[in-house]
Protein backbone atom coordinates (compact mmCIF):
# COMPACT_ATOMS: atom_id res chain seq x y z
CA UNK A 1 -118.03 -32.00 68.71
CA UNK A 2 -114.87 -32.11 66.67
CA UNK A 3 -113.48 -35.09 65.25
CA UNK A 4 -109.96 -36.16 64.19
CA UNK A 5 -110.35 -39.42 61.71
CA UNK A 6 -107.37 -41.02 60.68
CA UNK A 7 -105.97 -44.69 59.32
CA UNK A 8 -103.14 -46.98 58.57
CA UNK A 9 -99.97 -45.31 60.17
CA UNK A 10 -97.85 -48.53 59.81
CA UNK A 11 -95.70 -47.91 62.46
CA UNK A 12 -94.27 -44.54 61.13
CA UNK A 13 -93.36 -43.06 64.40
CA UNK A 14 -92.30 -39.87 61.87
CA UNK A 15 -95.84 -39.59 60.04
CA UNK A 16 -97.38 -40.53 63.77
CA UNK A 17 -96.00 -37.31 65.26
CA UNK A 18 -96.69 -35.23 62.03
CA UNK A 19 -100.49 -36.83 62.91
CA UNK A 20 -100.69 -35.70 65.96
CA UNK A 21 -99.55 -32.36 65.95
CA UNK A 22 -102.15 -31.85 63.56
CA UNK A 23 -104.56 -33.52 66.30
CA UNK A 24 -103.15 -30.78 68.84
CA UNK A 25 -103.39 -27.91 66.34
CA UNK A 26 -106.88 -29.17 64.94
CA UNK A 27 -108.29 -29.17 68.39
CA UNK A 28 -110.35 -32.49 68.21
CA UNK A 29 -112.22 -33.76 71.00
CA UNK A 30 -111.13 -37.73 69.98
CA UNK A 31 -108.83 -39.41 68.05
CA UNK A 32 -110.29 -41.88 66.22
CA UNK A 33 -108.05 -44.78 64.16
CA UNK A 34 -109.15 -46.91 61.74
CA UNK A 35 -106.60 -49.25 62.22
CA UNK A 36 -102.97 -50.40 60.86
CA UNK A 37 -101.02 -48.75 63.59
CA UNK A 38 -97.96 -50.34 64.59
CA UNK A 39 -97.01 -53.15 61.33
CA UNK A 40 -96.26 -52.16 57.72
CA UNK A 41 -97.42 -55.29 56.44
CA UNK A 42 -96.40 -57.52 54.03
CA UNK A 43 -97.33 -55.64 51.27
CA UNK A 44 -96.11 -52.34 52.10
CA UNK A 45 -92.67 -51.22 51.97
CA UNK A 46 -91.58 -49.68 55.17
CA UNK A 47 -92.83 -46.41 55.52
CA UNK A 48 -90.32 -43.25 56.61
CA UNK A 49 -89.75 -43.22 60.07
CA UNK A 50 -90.65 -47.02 60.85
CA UNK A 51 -90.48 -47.09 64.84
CA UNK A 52 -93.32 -49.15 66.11
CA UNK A 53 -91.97 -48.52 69.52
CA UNK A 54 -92.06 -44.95 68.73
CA UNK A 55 -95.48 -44.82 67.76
CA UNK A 56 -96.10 -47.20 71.04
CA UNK A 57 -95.13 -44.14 73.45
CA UNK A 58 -96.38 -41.40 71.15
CA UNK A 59 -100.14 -42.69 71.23
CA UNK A 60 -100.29 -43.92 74.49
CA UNK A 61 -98.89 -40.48 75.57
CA UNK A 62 -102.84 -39.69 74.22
CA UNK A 63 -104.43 -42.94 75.11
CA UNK A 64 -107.85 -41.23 77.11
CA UNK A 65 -108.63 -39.45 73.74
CA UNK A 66 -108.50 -42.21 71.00
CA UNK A 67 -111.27 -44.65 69.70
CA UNK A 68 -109.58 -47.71 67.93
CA UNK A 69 -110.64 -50.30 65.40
CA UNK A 70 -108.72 -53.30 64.59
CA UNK A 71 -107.08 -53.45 61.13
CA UNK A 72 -105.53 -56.51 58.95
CA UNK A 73 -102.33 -55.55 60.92
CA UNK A 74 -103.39 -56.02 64.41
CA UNK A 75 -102.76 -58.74 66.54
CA UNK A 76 -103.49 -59.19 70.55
CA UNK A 77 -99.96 -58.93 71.19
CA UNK A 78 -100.37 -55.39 69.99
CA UNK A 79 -102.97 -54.69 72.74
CA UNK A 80 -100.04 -55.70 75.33
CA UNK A 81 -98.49 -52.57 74.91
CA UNK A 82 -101.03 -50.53 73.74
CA UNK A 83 -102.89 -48.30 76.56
CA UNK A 84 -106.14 -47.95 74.47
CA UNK A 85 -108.33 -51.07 73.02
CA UNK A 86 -107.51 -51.77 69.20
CA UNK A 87 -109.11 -55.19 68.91
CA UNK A 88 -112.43 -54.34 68.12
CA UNK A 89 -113.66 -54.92 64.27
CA UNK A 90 -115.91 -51.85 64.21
CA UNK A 91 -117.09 -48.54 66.06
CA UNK A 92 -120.92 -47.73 66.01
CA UNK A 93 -121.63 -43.39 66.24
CA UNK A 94 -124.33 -41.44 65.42
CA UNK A 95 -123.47 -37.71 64.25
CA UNK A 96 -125.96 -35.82 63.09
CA UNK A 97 -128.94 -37.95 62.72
CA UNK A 98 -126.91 -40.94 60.55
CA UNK A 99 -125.06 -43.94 61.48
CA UNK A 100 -121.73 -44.15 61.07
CA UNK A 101 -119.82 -47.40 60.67
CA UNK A 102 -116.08 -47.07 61.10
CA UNK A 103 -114.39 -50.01 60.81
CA UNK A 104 -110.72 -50.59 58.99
CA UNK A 105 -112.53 -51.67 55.67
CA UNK A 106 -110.55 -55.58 54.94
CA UNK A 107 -113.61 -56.98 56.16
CA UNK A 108 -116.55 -54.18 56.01
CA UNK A 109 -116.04 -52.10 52.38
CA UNK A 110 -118.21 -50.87 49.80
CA UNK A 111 -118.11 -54.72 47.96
CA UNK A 112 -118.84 -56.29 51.44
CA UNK A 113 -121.50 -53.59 53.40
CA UNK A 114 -122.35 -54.28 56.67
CA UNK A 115 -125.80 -53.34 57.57
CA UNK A 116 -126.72 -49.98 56.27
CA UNK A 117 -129.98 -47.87 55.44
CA UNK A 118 -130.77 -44.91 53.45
CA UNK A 119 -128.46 -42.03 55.07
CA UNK A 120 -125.98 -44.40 56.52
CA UNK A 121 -122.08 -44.28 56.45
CA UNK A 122 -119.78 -46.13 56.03
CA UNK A 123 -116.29 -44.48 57.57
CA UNK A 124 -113.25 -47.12 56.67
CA UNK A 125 -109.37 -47.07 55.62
CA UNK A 126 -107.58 -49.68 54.65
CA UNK A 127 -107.19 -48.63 50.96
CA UNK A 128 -105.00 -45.90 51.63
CA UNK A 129 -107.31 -43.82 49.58
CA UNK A 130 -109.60 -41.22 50.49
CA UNK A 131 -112.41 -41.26 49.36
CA UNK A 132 -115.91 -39.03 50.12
CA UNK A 133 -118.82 -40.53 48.07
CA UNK A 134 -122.78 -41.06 47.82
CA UNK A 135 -122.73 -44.49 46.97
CA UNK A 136 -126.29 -45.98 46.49
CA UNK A 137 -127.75 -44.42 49.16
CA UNK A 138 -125.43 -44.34 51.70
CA UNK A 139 -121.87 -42.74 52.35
CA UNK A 140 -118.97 -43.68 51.64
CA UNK A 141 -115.63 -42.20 54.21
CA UNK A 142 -112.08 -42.68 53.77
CA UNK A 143 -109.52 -40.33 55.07
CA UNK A 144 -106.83 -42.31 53.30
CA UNK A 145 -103.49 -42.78 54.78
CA UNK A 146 -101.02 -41.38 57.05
CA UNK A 147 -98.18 -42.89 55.98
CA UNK A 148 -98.16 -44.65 53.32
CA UNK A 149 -101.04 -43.06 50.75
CA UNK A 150 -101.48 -44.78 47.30
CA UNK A 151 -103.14 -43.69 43.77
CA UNK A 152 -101.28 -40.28 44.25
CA UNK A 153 -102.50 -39.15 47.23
CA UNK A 154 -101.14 -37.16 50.21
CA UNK A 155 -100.40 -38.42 53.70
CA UNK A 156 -104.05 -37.72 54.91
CA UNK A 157 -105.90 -37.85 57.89
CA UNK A 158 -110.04 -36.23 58.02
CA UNK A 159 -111.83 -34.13 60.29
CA UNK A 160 -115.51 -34.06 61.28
CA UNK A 161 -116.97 -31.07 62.17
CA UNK A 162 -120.58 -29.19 61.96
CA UNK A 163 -122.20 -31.82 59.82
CA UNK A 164 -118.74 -31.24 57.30
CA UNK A 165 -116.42 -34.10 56.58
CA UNK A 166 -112.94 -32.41 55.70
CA UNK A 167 -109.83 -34.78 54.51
CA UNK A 168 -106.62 -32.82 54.95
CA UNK A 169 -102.99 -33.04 54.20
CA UNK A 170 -100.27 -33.01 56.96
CA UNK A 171 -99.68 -29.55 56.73
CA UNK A 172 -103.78 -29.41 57.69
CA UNK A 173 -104.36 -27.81 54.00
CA UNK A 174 -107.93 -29.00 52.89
CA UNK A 175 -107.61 -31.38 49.74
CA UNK A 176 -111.69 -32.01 49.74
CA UNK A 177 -115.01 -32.08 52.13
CA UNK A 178 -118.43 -33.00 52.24
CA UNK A 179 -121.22 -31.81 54.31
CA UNK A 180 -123.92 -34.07 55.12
């Protein structure tokens, strides 16, 4: 099973595309989001592209093949025109043996764990950071962000394939991986 992994889009119907070409090219079984998909936020300036509606017709143009978690930008009235659920605070899958905990990572993080043992990994955005770490005995996930990437990244998005976590760039050049 391949695996597309990706987080915090903030309505960039311009990065949103660039995603999921990528998704097309990559050949992923699922989509999953970790949230932050139609609102920049407060916080954020608005990232190129900014077309909620956009990104409304692009996903749902895909709805059958994404998983969804809910991020500090989602609201219900987002799941009004959203084909796919995004209003759930976490995603439970097992790959290879371990737990995975996806979840957007405002409420579930490395300073606030959810229930994890030895082996156990914790898959989150939010940070717009990427991030692939052992981290006291667990793993810690972050394909950083889509649109609007921080602490010098690139506009990122991860893939999980054969037991190998791969974070890639736009242009689907590998910046780092991690098999487990």
């Amino acid at each position: 099973m391949k695996l597309m992994i990706a987080s915090d889009i903030h309505g960039s119907e311009y990065y949103c595309e660039k995603l999921l070409d990528r998704y097309r090219e990559e050949k992923a079984d699922k989509l999953i989001l970790l949230g932050d998909i139609l609102y920049h936020g407060p916080r954020n300036d608005l990232p190129k592209g900014y077309n909620p509606k956009g990104v409304i017709q692009l996903l749902n143009q895909c709805k059958d093949e994404i998983l969804c978690v809910r991020g500090n930008c989602e609201a219900e009235v987002d799941q009004m025109v959203l084909e796919f659920s995004v209003l759930s605070d976490s995603l439970i899958l097992y790959l290879d043996n371990r737990m995975v905990f996806a979840t957007h990572g405002h409420v579930f993080n490395k300073e606030n764990l959810p229930k994890l043992k030895k082996g156990d990994i914790l898959l989150h955005g939010h940070t717009h950071v990427q991030a692939l770490e052992e981290c006291n005995g667990y793993l810690y996930l972050n394909p950083g962000s889509v649109s609007i990437p921080k602490n010098g990244n690139e506009h990122s998005y991860m893939v999980y394939e054969n037991a190998t976590y791969t974070i890639k760039n736009l242009e689907g050049k590998e910046i780092n991986s991690m098999k487990v």
